[in-house]
C-alpha atoms as a PDB file:
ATOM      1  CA  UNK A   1     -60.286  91.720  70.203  1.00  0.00           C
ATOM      2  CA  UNK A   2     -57.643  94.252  69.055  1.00  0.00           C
ATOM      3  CA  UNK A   3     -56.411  95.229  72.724  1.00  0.00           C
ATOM      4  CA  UNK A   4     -55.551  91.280  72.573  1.00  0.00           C
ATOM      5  CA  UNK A   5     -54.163  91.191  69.700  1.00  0.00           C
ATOM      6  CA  UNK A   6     -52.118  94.264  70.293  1.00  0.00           C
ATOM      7  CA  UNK A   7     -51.262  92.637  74.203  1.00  0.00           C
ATOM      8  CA  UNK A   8     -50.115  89.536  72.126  1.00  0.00           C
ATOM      9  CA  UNK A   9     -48.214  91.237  69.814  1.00  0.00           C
ATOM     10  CA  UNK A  10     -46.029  93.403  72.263  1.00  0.00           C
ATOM     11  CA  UNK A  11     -45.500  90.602  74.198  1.00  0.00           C
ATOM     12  CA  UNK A  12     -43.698  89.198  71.221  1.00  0.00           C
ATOM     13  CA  UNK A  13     -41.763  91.504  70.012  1.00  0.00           C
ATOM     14  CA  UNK A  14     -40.461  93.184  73.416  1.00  0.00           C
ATOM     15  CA  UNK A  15     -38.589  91.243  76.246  1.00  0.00           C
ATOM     16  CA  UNK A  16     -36.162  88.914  76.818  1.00  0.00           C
ATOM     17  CA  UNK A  17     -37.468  85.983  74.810  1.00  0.00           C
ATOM     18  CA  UNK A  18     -37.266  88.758  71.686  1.00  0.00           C
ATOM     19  CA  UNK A  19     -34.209  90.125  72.443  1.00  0.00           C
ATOM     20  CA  UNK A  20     -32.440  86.708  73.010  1.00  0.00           C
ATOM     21  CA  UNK A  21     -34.435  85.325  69.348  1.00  0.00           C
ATOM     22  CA  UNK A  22     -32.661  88.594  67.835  1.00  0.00           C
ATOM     23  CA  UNK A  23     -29.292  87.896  69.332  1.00  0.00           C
ATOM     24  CA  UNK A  24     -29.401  84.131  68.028  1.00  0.00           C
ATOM     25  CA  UNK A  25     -30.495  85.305  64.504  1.00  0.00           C
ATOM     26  CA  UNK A  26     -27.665  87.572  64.558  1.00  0.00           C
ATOM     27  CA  UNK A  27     -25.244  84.791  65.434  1.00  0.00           C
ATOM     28  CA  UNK A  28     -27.065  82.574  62.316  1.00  0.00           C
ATOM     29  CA  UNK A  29     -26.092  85.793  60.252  1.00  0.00           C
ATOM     30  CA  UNK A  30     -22.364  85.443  60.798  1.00  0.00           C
ATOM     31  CA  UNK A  31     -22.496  81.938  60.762  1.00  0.00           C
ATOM     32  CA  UNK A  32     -24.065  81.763  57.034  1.00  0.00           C
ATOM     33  CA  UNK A  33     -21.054  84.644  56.410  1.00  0.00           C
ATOM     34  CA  UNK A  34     -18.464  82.095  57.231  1.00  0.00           C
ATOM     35  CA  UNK A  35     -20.058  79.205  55.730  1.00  0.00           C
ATOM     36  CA  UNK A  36     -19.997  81.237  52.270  1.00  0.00           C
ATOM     37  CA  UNK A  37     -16.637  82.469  52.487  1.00  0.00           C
ATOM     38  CA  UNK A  38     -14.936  79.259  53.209  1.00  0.00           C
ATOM     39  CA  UNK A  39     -17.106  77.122  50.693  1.00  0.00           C
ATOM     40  CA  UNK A  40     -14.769  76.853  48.280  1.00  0.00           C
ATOM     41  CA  UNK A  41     -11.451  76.711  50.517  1.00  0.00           C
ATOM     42  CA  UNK A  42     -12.845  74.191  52.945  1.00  0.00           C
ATOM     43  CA  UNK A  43     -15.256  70.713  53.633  1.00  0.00           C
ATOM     44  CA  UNK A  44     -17.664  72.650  54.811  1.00  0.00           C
ATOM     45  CA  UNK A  45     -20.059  70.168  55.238  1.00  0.00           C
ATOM     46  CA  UNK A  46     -17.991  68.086  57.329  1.00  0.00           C
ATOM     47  CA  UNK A  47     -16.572  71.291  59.768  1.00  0.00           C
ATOM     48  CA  UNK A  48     -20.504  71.730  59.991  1.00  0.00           C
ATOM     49  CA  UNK A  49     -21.716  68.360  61.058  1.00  0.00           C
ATOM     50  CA  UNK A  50     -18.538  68.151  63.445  1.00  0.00           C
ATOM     51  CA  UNK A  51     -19.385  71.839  64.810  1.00  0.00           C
ATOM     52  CA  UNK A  52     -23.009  71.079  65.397  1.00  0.00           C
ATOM     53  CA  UNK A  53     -22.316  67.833  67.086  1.00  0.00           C
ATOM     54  CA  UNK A  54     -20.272  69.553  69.703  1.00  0.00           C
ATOM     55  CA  UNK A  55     -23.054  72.579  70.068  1.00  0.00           C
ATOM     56  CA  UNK A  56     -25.834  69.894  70.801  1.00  0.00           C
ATOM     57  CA  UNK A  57     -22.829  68.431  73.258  1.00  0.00           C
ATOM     58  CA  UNK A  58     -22.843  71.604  74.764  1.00  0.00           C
ATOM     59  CA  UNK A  59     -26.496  72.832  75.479  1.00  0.00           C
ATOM     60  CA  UNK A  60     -26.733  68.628  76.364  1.00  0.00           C
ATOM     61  CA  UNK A  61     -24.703  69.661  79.402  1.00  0.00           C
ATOM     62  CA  UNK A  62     -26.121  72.830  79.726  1.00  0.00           C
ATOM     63  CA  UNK A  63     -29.654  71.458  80.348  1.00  0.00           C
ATOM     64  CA  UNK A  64     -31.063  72.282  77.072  1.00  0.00           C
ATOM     65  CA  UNK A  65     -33.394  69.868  75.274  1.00  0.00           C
ATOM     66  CA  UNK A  66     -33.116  69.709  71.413  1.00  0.00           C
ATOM     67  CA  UNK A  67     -35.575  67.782  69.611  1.00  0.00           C
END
């Protein structure tokens, strides 16, 4: 049960599913960066919304499904 475990576990963390989930957290990183520093200068929430409707444009074309 522990060699499973331990097979499951590496599988996980090593890879490129992992490495693209770290790169993507990364990007979340800068993006909550910007979000703070321009939440008093800006409508964020509006340059969000707008943003994320052309990112779920984008991965649309690219094949991606969203839920």
């Amino acid at each position: 049960m522990i060699k499973l475990k331990n097979i499951l576990n590496e599988s996980v963390n090593e890879g490129p599913d992992s490495d693209l989930f770290k790169k993507l957290n990364g990007i979340n990183n800068d993006i909550f960066k910007l979000l703070l520093k321009y939440q008093n200068k800006a409508d964020v929430d509006k340059a969000v919304h707008s943003w994320m409707l052309g990112l779920h444009a984008s991965l649309k074309k690219m094949g991606i499904k969203l839920w």
